[in-house]
PDB file of N, CA and C in Angstrom:
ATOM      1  N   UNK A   1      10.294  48.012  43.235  1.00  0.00           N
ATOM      2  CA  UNK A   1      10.698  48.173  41.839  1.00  0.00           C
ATOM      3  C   UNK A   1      10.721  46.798  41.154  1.00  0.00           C
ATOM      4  N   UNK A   2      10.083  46.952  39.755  1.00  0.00           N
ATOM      5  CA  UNK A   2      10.017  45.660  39.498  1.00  0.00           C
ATOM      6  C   UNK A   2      11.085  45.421  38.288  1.00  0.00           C
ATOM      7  N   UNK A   3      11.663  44.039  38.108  1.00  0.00           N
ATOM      8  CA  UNK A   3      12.730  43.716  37.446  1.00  0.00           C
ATOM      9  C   UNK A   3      12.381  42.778  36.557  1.00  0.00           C
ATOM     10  N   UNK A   4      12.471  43.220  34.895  1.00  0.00           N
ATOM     11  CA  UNK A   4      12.592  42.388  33.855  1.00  0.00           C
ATOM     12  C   UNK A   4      13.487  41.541  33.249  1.00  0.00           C
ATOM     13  N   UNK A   5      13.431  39.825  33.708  1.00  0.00           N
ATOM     14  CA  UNK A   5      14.457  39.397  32.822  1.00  0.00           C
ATOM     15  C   UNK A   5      14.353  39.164  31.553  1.00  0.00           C
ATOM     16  N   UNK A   6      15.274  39.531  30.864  1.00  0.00           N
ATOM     17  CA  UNK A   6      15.047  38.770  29.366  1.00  0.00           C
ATOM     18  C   UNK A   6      15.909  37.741  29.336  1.00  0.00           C
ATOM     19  N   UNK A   7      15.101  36.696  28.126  1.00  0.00           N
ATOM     20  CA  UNK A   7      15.940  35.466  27.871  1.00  0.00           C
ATOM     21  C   UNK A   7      16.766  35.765  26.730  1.00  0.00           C
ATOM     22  N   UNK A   8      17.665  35.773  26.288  1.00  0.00           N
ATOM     23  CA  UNK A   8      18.480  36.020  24.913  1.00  0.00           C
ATOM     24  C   UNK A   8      18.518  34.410  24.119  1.00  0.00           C
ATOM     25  N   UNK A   9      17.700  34.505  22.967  1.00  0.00           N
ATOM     26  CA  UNK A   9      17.975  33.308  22.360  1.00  0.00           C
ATOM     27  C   UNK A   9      18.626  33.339  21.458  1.00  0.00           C
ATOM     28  N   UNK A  10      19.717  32.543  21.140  1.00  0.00           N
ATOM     29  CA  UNK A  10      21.018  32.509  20.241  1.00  0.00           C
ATOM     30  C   UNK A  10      20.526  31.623  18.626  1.00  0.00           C
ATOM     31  N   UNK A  11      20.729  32.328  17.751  1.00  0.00           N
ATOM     32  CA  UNK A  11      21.232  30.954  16.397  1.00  0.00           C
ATOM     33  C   UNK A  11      22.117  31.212  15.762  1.00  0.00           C
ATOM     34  N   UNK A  12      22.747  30.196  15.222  1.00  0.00           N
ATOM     35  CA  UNK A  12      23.747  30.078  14.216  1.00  0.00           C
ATOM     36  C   UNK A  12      23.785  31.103  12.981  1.00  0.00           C
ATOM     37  N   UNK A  13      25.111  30.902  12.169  1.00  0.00           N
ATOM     38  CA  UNK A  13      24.651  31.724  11.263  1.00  0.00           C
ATOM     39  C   UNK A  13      23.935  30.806  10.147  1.00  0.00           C
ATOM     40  N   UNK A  14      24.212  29.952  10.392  1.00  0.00           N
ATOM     41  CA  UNK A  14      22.973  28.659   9.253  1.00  0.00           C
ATOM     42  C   UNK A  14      21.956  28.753   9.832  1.00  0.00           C
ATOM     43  N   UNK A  15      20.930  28.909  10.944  1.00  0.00           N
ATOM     44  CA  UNK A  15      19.904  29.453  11.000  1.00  0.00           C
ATOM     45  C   UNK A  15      19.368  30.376  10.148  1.00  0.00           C
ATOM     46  N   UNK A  16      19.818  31.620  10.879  1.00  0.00           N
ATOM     47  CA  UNK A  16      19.764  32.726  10.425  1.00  0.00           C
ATOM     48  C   UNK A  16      19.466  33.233   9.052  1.00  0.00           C
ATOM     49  N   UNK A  17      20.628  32.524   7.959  1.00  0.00           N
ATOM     50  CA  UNK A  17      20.234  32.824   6.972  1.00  0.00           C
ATOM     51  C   UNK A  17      19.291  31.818   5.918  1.00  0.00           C
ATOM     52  N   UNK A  18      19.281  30.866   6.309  1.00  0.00           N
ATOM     53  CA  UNK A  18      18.255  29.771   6.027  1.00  0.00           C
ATOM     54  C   UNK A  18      16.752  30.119   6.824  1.00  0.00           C
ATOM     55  N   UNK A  19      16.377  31.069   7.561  1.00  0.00           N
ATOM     56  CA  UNK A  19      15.032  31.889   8.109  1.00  0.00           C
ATOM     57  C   UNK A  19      14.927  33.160   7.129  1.00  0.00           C
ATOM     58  N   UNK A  20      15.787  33.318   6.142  1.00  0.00           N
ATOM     59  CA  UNK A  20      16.099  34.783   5.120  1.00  0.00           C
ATOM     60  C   UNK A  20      15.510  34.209   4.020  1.00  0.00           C
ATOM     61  N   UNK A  21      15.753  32.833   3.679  1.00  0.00           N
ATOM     62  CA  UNK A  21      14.889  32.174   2.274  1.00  0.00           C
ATOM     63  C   UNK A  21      13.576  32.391   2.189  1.00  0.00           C
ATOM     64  N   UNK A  22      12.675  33.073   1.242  1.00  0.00           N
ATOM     65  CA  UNK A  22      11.806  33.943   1.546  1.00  0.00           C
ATOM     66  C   UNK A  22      10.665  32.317   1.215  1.00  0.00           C
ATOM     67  N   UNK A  23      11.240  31.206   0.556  1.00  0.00           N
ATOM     68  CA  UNK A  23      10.463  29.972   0.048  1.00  0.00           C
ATOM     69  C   UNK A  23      11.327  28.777   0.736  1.00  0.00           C
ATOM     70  N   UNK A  24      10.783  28.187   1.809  1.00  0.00           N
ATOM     71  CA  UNK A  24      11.205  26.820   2.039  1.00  0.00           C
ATOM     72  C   UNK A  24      10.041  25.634   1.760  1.00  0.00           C
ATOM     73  N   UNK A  25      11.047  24.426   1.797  1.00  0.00           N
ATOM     74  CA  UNK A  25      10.382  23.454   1.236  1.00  0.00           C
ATOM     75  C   UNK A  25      10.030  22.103   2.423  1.00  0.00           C
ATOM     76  N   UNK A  26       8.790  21.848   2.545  1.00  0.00           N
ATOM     77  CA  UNK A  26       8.768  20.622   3.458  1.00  0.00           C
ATOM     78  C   UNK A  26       8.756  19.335   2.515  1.00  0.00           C
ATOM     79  N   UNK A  27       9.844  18.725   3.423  1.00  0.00           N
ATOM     80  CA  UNK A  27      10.871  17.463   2.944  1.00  0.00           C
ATOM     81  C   UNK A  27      10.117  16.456   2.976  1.00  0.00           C
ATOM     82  N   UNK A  28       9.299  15.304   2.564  1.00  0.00           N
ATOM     83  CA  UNK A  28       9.250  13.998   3.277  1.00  0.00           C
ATOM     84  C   UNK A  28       9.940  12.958   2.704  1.00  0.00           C
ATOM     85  N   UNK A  29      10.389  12.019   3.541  1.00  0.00           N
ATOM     86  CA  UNK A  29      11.561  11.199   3.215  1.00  0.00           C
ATOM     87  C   UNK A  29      10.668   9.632   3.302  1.00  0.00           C
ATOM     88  N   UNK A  30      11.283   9.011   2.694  1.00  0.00           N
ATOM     89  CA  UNK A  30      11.370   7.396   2.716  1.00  0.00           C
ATOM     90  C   UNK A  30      11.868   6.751   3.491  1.00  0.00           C
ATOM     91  N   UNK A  31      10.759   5.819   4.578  1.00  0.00           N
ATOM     92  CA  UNK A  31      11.613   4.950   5.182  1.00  0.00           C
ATOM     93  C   UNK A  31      10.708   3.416   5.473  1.00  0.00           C
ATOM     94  N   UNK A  32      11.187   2.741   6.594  1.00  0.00           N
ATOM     95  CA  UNK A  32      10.796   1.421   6.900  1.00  0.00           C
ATOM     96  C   UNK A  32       9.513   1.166   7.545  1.00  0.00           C
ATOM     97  N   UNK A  33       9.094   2.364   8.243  1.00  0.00           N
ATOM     98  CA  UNK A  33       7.941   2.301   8.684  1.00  0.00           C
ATOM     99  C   UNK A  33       6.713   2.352   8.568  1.00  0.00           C
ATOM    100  N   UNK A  34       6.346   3.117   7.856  1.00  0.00           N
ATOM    101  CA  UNK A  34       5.000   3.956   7.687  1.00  0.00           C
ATOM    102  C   UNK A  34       4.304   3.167   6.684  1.00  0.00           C
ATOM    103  N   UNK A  35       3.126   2.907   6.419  1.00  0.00           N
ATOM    104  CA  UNK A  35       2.849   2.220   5.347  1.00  0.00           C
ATOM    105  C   UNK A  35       2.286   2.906   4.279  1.00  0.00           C
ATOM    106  N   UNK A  36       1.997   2.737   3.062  1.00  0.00           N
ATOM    107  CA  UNK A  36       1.413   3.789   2.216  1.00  0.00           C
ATOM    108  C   UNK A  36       0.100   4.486   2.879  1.00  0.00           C
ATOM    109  N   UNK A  37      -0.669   3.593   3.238  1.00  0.00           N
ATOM    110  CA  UNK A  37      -1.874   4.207   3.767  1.00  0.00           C
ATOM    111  C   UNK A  37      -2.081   5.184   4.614  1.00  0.00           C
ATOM    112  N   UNK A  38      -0.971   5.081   5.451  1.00  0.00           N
ATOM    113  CA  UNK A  38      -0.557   5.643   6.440  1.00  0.00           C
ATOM    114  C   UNK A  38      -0.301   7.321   5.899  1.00  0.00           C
ATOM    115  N   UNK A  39       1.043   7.178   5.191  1.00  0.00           N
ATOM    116  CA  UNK A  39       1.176   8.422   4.741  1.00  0.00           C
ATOM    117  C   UNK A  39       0.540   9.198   4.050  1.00  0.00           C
ATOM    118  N   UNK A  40      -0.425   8.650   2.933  1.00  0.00           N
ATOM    119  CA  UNK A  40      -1.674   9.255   2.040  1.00  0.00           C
ATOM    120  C   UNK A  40      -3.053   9.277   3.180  1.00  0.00           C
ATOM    121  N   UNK A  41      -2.646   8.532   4.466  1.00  0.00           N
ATOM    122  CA  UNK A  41      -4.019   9.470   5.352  1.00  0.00           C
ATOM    123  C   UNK A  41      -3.417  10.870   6.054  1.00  0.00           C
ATOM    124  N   UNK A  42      -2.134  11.162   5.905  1.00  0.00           N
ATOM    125  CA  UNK A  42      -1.330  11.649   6.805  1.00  0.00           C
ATOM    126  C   UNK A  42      -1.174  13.120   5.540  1.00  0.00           C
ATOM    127  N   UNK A  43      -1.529  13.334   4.705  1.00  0.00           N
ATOM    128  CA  UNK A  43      -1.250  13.583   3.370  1.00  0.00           C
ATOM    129  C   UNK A  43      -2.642  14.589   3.213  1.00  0.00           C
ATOM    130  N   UNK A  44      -3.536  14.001   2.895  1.00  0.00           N
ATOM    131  CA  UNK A  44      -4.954  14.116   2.845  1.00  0.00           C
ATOM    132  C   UNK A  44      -5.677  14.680   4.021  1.00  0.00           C
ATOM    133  N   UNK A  45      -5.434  14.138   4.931  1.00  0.00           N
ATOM    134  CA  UNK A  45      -5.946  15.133   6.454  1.00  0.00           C
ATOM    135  C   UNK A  45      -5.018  16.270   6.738  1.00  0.00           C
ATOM    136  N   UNK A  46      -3.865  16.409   6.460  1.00  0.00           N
ATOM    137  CA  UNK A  46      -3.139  17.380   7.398  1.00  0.00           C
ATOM    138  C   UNK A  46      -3.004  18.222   6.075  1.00  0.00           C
ATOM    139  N   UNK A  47      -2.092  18.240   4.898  1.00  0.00           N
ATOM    140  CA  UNK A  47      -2.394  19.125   3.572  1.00  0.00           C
ATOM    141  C   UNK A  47      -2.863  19.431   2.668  1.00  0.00           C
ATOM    142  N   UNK A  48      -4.145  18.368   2.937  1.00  0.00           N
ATOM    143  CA  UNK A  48      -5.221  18.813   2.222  1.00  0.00           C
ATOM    144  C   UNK A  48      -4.982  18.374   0.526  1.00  0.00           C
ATOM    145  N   UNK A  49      -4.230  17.227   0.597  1.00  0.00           N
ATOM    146  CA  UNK A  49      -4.042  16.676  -0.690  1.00  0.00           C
ATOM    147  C   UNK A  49      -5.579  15.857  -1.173  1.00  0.00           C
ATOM    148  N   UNK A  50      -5.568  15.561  -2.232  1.00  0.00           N
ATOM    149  CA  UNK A  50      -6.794  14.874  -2.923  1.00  0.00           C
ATOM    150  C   UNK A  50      -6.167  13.045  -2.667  1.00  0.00           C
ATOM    151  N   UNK A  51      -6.982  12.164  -2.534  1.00  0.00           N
ATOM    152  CA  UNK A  51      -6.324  10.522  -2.529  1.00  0.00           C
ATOM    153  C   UNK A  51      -5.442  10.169  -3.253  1.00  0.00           C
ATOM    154  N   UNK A  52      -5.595  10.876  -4.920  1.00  0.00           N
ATOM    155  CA  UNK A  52      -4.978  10.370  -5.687  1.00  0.00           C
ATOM    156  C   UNK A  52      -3.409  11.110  -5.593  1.00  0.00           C
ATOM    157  N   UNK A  53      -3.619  12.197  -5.611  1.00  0.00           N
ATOM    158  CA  UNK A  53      -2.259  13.472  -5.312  1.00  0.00           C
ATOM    159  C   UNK A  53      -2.010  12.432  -3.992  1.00  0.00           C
ATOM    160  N   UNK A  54      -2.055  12.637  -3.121  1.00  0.00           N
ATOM    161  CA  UNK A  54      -1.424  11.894  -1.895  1.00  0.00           C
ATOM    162  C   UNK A  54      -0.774  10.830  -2.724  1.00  0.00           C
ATOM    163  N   UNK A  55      -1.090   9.714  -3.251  1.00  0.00           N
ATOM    164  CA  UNK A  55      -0.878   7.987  -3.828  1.00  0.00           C
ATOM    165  C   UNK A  55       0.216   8.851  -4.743  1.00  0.00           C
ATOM    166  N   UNK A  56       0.314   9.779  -5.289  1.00  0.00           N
ATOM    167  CA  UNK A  56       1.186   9.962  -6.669  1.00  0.00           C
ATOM    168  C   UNK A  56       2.124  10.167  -5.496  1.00  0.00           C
ATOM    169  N   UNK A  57       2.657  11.109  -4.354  1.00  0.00           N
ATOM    170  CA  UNK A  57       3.693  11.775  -3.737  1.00  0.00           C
ATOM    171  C   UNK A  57       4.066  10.036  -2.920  1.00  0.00           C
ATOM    172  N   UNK A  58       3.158   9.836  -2.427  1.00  0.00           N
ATOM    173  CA  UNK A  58       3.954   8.353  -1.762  1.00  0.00           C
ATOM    174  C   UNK A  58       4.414   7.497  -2.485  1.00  0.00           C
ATOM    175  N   UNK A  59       4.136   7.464  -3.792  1.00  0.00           N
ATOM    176  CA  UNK A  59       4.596   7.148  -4.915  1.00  0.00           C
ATOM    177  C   UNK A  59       6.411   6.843  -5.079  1.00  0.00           C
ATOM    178  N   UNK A  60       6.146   8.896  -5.247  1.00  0.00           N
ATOM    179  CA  UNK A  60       7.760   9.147  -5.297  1.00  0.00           C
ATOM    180  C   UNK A  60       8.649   9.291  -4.124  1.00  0.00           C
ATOM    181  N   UNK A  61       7.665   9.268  -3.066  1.00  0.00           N
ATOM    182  CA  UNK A  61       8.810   8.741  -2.447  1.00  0.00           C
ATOM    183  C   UNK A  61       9.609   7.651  -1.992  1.00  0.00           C
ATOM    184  N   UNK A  62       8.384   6.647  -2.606  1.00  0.00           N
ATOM    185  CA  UNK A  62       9.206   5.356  -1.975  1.00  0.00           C
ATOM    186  C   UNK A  62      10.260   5.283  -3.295  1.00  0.00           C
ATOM    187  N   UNK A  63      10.032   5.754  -4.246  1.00  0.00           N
ATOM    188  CA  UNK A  63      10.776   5.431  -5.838  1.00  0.00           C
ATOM    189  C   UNK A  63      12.140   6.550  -5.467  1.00  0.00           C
ATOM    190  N   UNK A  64      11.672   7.605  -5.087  1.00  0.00           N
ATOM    191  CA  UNK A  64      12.875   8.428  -5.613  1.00  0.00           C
ATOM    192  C   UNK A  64      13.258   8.741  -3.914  1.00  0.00           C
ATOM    193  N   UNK A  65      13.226   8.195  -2.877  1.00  0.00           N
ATOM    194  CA  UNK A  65      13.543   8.881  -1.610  1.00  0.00           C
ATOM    195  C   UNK A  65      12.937   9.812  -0.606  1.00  0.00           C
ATOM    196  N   UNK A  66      12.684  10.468  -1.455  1.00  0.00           N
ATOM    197  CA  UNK A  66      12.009  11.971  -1.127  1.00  0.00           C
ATOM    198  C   UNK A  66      11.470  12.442  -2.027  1.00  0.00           C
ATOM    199  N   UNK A  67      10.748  13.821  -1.744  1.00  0.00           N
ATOM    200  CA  UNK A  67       9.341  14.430  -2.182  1.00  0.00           C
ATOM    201  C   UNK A  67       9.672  15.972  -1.683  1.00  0.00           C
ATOM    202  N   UNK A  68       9.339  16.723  -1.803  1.00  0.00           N
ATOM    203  CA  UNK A  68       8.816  18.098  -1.195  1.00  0.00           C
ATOM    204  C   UNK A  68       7.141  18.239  -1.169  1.00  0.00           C
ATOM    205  N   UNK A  69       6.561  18.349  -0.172  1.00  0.00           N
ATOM    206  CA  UNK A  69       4.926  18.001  -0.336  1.00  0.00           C
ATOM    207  C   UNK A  69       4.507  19.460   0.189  1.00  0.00           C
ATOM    208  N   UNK A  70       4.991  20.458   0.394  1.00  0.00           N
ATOM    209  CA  UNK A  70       5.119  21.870   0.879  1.00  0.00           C
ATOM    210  C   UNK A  70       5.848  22.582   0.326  1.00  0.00           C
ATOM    211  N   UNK A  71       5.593  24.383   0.120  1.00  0.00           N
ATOM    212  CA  UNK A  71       6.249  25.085   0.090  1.00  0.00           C
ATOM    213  C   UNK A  71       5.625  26.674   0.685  1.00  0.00           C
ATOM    214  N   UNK A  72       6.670  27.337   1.924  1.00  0.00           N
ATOM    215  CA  UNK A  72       6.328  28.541   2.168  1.00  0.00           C
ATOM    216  C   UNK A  72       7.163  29.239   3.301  1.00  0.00           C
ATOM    217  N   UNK A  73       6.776  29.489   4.033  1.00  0.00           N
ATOM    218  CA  UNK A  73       7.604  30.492   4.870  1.00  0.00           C
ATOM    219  C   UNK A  73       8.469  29.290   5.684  1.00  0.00           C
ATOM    220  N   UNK A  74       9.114  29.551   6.133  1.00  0.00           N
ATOM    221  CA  UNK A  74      10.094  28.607   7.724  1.00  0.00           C
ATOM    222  C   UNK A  74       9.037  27.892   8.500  1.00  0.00           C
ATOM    223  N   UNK A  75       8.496  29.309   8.930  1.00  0.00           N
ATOM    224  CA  UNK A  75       7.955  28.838  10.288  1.00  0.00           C
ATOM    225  C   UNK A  75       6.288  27.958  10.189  1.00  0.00           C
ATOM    226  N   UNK A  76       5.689  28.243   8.777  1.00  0.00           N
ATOM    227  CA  UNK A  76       5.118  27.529   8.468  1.00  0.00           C
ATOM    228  C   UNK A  76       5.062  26.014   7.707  1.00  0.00           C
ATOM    229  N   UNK A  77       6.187  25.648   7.488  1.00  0.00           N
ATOM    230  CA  UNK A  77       7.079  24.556   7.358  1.00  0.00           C
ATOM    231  C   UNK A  77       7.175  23.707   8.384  1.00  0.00           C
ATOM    232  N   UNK A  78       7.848  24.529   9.556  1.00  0.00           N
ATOM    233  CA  UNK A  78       8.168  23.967  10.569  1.00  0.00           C
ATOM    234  C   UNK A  78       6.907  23.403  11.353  1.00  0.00           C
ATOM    235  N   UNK A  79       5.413  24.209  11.628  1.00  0.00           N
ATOM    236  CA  UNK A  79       4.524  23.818  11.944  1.00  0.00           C
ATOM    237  C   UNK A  79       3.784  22.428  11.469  1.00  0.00           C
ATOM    238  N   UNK A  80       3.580  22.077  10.095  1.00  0.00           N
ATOM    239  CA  UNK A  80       3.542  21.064   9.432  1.00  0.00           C
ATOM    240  C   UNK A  80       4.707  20.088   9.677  1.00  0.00           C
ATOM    241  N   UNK A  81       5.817  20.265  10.086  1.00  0.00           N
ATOM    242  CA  UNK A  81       6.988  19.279   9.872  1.00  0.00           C
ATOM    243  C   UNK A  81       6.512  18.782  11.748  1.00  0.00           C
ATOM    244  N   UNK A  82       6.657  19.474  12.375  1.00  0.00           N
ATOM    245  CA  UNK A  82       5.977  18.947  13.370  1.00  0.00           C
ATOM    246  C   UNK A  82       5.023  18.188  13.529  1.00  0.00           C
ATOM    247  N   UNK A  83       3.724  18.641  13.273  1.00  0.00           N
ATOM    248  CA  UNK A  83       2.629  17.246  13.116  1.00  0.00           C
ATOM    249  C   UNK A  83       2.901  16.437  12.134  1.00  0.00           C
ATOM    250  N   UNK A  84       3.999  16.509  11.069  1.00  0.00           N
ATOM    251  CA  UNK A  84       3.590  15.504  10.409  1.00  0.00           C
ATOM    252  C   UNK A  84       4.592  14.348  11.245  1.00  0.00           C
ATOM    253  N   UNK A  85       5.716  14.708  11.938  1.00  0.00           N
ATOM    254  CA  UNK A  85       6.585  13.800  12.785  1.00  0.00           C
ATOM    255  C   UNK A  85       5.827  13.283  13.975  1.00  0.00           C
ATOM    256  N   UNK A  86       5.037  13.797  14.459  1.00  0.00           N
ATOM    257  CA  UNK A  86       4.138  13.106  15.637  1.00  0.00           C
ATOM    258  C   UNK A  86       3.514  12.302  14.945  1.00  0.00           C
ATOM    259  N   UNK A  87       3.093  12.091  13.637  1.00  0.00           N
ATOM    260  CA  UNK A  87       1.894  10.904  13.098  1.00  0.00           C
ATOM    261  C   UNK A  87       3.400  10.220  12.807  1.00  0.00           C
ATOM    262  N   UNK A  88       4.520  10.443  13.091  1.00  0.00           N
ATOM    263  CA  UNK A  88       5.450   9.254  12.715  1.00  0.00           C
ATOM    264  C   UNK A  88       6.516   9.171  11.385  1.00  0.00           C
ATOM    265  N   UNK A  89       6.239  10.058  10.471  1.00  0.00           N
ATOM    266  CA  UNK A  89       6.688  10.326   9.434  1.00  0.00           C
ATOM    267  C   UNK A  89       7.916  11.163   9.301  1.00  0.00           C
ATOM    268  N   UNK A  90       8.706  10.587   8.401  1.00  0.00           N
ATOM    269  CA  UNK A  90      10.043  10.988   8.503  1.00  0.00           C
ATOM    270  C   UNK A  90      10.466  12.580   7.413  1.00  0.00           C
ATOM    271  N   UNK A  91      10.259  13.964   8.332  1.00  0.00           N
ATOM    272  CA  UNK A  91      10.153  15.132   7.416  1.00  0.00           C
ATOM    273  C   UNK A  91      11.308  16.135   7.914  1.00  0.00           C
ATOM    274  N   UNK A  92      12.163  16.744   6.702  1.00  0.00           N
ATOM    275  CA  UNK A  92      12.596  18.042   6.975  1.00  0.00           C
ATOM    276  C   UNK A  92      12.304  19.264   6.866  1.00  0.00           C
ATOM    277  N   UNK A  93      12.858  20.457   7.013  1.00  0.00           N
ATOM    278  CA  UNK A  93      12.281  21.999   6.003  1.00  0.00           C
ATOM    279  C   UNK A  93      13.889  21.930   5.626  1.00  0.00           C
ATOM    280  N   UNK A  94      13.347  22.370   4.140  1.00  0.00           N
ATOM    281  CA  UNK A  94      14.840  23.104   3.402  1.00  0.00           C
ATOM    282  C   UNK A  94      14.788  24.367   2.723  1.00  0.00           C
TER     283      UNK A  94
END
């Protein structure tokens, strides 16, 4: 007889209802590292921004902090927030 385990995976209730927002936003933030070039190649290859759209968002973020350079489901957020943190770049989903 064969025996199925299941794994039970737990979240919060701030998960939960932050996966209910039918529009999230990918974050990118300002920091010490990255250089403009960097982020407008990072910009342009991965979301398909134009050079100049890329240069305007790195723009604001070094001016205003942050940017939202995304918007859509969680989990497609989260996919992008991932590669864009492996090229080094400092991103949330909200």
């Amino acid at each position: 007889m064969a025996t199925t385990e299941t794994k039970e995976e737990t979240f919060t209730l701030e998960e939960i209802l932050s996966s209910l927002k039918t529009i999230h936003r990918l974050i990118l933030w300002n920091d010490d590292v990255n250089t403009f070039e960097h982020v407008i190649h990072c910009l342009v290859t991965y979301l398909d921004y134009s050079e100049s759209q890329a240069e305007k968002i790195a723009w604001e973020v070094h001016t205003k902090g942050k940017c939202a350079v995304l918007e859509g489901s969680f989990t497609e957020m989260e996919i992008y927030r991932k590669i864009l943190k492996q090229e080094g770049l400092t991103v949330s989903v909200e």
